[in-house]
C-alpha atoms as a PDB file:
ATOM      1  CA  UNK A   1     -10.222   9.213  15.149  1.00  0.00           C
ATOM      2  CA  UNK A   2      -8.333   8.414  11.978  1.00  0.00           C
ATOM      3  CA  UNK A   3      -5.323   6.253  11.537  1.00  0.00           C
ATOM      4  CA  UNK A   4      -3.957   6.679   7.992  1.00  0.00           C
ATOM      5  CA  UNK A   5      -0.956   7.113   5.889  1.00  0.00           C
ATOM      6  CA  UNK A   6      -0.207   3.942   5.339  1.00  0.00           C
ATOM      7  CA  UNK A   7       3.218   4.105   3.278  1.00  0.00           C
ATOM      8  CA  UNK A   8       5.016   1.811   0.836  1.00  0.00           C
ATOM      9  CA  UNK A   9       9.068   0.986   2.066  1.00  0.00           C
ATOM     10  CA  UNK A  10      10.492   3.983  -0.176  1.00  0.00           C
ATOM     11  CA  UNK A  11      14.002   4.477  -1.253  1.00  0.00           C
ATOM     12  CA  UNK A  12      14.308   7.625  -0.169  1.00  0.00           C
ATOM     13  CA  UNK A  13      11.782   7.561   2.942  1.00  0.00           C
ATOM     14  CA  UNK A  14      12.101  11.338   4.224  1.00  0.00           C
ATOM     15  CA  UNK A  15      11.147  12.947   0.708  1.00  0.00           C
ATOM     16  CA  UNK A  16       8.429  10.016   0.374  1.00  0.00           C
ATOM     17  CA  UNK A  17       6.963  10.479   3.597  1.00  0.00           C
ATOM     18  CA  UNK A  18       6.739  14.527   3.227  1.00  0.00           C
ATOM     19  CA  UNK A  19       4.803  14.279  -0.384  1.00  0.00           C
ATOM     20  CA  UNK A  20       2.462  11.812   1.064  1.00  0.00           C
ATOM     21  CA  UNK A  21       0.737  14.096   3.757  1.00  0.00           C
ATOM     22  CA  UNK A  22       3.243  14.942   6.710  1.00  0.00           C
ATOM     23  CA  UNK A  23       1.834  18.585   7.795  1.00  0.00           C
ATOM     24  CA  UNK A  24       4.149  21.382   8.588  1.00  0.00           C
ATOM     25  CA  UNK A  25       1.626  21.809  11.934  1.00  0.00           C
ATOM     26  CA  UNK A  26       3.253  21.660  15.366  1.00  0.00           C
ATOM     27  CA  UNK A  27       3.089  17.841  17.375  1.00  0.00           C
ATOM     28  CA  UNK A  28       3.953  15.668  19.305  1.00  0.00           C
ATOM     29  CA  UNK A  29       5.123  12.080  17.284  1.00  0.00           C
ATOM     30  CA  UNK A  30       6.391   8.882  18.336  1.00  0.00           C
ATOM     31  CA  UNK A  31       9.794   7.507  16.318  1.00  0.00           C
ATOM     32  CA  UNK A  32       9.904   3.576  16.241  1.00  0.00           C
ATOM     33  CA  UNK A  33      13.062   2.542  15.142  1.00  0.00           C
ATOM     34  CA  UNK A  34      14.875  -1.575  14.765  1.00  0.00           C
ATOM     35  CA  UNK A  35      18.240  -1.921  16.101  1.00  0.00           C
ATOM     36  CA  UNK A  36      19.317  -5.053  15.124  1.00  0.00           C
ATOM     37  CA  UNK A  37      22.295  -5.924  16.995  1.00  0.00           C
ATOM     38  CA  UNK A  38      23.752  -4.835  20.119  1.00  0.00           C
ATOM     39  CA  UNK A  39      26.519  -1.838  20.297  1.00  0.00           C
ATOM     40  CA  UNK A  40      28.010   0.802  22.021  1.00  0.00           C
ATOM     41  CA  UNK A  41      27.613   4.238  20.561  1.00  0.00           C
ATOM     42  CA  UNK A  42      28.632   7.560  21.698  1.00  0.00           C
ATOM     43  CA  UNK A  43      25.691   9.798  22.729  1.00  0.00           C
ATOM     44  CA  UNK A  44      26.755  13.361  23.091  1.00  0.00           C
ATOM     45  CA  UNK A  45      26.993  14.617  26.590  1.00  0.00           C
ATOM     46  CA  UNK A  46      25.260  11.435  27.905  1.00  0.00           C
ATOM     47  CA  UNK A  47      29.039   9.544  26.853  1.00  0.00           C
ATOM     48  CA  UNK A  48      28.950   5.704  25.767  1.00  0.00           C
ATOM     49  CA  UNK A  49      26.138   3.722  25.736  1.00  0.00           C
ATOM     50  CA  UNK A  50      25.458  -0.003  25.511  1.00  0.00           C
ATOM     51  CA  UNK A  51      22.240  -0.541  23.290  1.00  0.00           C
ATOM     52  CA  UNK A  52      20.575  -4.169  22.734  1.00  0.00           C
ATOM     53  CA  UNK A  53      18.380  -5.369  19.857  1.00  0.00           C
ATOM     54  CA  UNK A  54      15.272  -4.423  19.623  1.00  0.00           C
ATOM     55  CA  UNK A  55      12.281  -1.760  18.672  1.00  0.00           C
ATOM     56  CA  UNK A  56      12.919   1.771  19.965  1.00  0.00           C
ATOM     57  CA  UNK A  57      10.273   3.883  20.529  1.00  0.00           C
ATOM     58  CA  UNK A  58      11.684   7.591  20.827  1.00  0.00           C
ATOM     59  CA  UNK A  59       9.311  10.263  21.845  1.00  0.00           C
ATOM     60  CA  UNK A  60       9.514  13.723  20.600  1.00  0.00           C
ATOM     61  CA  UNK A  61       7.927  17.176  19.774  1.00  0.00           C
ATOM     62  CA  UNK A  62       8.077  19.832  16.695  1.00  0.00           C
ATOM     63  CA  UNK A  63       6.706  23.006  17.722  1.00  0.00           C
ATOM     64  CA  UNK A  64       9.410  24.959  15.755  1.00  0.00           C
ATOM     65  CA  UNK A  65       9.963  25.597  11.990  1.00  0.00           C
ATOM     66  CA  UNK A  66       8.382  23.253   9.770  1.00  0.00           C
ATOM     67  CA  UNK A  67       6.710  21.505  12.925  1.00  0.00           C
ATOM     68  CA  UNK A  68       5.860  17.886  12.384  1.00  0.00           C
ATOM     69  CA  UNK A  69       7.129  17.780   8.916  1.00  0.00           C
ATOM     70  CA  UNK A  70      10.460  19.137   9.146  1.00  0.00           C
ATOM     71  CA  UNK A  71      11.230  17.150  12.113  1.00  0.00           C
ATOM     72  CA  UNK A  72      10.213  13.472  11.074  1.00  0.00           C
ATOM     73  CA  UNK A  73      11.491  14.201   7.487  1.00  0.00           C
ATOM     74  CA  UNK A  74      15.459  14.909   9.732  1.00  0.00           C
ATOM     75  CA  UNK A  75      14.712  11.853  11.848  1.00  0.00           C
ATOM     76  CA  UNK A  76      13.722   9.863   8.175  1.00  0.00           C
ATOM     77  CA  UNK A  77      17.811  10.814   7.253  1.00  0.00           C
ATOM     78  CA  UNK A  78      20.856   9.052   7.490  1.00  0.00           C
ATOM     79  CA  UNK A  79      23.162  11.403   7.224  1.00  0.00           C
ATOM     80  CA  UNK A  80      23.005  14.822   9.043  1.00  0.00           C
ATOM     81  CA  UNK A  81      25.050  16.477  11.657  1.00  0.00           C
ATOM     82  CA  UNK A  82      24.160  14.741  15.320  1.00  0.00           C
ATOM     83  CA  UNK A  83      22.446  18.000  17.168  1.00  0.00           C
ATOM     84  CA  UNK A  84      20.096  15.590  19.482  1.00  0.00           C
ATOM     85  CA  UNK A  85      20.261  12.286  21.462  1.00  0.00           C
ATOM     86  CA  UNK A  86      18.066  10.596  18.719  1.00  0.00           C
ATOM     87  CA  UNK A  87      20.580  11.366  15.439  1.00  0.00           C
ATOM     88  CA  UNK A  88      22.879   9.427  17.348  1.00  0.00           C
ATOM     89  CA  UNK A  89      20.827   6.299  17.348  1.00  0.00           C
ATOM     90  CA  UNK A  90      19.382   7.100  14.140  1.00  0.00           C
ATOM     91  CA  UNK A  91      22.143   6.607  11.984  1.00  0.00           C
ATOM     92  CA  UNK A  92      21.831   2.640  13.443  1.00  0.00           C
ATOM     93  CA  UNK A  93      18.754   1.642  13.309  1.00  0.00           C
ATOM     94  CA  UNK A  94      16.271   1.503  10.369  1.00  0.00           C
ATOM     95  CA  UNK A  95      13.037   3.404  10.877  1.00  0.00           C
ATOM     96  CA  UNK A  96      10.040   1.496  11.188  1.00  0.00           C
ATOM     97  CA  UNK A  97       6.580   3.764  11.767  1.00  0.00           C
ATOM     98  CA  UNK A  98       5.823   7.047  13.208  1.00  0.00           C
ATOM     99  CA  UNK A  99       2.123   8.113  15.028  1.00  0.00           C
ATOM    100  CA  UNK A 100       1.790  11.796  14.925  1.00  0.00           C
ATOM    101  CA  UNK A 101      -0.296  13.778  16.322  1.00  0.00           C
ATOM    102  CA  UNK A 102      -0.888  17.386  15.528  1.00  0.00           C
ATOM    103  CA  UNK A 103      -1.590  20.554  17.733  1.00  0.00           C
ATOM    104  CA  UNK A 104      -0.984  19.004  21.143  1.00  0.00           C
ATOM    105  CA  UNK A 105       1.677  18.478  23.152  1.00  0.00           C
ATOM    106  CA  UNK A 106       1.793  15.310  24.847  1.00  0.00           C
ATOM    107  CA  UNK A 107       5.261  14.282  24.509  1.00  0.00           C
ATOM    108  CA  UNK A 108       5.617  13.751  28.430  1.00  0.00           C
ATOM    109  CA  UNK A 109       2.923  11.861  28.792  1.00  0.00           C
ATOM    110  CA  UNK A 110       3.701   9.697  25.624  1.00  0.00           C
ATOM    111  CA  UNK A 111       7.217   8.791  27.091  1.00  0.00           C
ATOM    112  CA  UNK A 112       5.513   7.681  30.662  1.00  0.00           C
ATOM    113  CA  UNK A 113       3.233   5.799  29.025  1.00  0.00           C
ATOM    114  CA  UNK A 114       5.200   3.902  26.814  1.00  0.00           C
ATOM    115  CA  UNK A 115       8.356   3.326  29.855  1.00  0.00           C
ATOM    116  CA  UNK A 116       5.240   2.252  31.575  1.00  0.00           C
ATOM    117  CA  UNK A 117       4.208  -0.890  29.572  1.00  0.00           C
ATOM    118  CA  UNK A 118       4.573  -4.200  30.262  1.00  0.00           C
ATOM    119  CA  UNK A 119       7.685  -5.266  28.708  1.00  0.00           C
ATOM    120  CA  UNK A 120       9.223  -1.893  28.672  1.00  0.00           C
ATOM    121  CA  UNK A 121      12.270  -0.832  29.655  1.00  0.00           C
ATOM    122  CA  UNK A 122      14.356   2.600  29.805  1.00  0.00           C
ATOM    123  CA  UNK A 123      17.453   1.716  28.052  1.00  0.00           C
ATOM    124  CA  UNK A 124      19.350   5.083  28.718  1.00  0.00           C
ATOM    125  CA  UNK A 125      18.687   7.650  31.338  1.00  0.00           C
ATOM    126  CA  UNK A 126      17.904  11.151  30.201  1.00  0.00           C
ATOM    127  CA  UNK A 127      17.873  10.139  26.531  1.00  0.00           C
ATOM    128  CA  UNK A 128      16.018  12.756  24.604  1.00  0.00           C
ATOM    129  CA  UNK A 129      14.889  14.304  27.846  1.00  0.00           C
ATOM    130  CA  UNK A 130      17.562  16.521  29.184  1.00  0.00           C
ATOM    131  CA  UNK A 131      14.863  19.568  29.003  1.00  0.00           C
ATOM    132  CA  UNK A 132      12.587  18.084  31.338  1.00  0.00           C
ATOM    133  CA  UNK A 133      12.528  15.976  34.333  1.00  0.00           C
ATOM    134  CA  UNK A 134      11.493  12.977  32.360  1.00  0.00           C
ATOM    135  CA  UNK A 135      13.362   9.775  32.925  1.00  0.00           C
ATOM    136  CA  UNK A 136      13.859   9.077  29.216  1.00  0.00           C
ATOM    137  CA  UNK A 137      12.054   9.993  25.793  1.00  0.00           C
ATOM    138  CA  UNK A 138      13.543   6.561  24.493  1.00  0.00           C
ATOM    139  CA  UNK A 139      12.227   2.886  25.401  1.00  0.00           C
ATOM    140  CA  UNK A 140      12.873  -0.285  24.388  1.00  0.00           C
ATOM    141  CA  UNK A 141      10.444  -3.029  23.705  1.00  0.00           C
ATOM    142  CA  UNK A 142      11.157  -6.682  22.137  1.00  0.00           C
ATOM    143  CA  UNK A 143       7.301  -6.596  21.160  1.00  0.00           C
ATOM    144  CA  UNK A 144       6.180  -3.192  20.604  1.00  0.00           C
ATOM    145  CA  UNK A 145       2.657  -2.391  21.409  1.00  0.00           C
ATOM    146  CA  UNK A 146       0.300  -1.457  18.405  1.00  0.00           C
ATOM    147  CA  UNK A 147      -1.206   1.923  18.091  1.00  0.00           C
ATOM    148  CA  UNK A 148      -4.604   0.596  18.871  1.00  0.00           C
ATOM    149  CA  UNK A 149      -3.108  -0.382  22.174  1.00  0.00           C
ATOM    150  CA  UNK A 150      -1.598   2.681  23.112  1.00  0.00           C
ATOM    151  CA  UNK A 151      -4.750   4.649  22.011  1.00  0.00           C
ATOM    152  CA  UNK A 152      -6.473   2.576  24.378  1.00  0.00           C
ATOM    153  CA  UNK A 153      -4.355   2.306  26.969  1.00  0.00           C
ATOM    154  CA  UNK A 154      -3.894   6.946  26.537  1.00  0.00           C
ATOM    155  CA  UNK A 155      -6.730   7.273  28.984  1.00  0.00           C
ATOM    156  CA  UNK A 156      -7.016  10.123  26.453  1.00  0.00           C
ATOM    157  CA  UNK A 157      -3.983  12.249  26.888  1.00  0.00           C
ATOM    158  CA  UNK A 158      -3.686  12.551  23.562  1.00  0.00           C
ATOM    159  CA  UNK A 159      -3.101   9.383  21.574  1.00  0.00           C
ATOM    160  CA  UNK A 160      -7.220  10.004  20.431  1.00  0.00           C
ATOM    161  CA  UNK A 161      -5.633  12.639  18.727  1.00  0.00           C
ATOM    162  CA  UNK A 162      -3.235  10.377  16.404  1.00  0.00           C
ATOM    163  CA  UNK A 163      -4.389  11.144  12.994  1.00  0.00           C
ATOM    164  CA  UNK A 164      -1.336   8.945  11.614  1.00  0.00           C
ATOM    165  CA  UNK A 165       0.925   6.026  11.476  1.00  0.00           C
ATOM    166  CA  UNK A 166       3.146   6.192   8.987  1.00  0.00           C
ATOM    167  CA  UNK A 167       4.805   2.576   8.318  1.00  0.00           C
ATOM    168  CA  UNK A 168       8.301   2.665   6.241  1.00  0.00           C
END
């Protein structure tokens, strides 16, 4: 296993992140994100929502166009048209690290996992997950765990398959 891709703070993450080694391969990835106050913010179809501080971990696949690539480099942008739950609460929060993983699909078992840790909480029902029966694709930690954890603590569902954390 290989955790790499360590990247500098950028000015311009999305274009950084995409010349230093993003693939356009098809994965599952996991978005952290800082919100640094609390807030309410309208969320599509899921209405008004009250967020608190803290590190966001939002769970998520790209098995379309561009696949891993194409999909971190949207979430890595500011400004775009809101199309899912996660541009929403994007254009709060600052983006802190991505773990990709490439070629499998593990996005379910990602978002369990992680709403399963000790300290964990779901913050809003059915965020990110209105396609499947998942609780939420979005948790909220005040201490996130580290990606040595969370490969550890995978039981090998696919977090041995995490070939990088990308640190803005």
């Amino acid at each position: 296993m290989c955790v790499g891709q360590i990247l500098p703070r950028p000015a311009d993450v999305g274009r950084c992140a995409i010349q230093q080694g993003l693939q356009p391969e098809p994965g599952t990835y996991v978005l952290w994100l800082r919100l640094d106050k609390a807030t309410r913010l309208a969320v599509g179809g899921l209405g008004v929502v009250a967020l608190q501080p803290g590190h966001y971990a939002y769970v998520g696949s790209a098995f379309g166009p561009g696949g891993v690539r194409a999909r971190l480099g949207r979430h890595f942008r500011c400004e775009k048209k809101a199309r899912w739950h996660i541009d929403y609460l994007r254009s709060l929060c600052r983006v802190e690290a991505a773990w990709v993983c490439y070629r499998r699909r593990c996005e379910h078992q990602w978002a369990d996992l992680l709403s399963g840790w000790t300290g964990a909480r779901v913050p809003v029902a059915h965020f990110g997950s209105s396609d499947c029966r998942c609780p939420a694709h979005l948790v909220v930690f005040a201490k996130p765990p580290s990606i040595r954890a969370f490969i550890d603590r995978d039981g090998y569902r696919g977090a041995h398959s995490i070939v990088a954390e990308i640190i803005v």
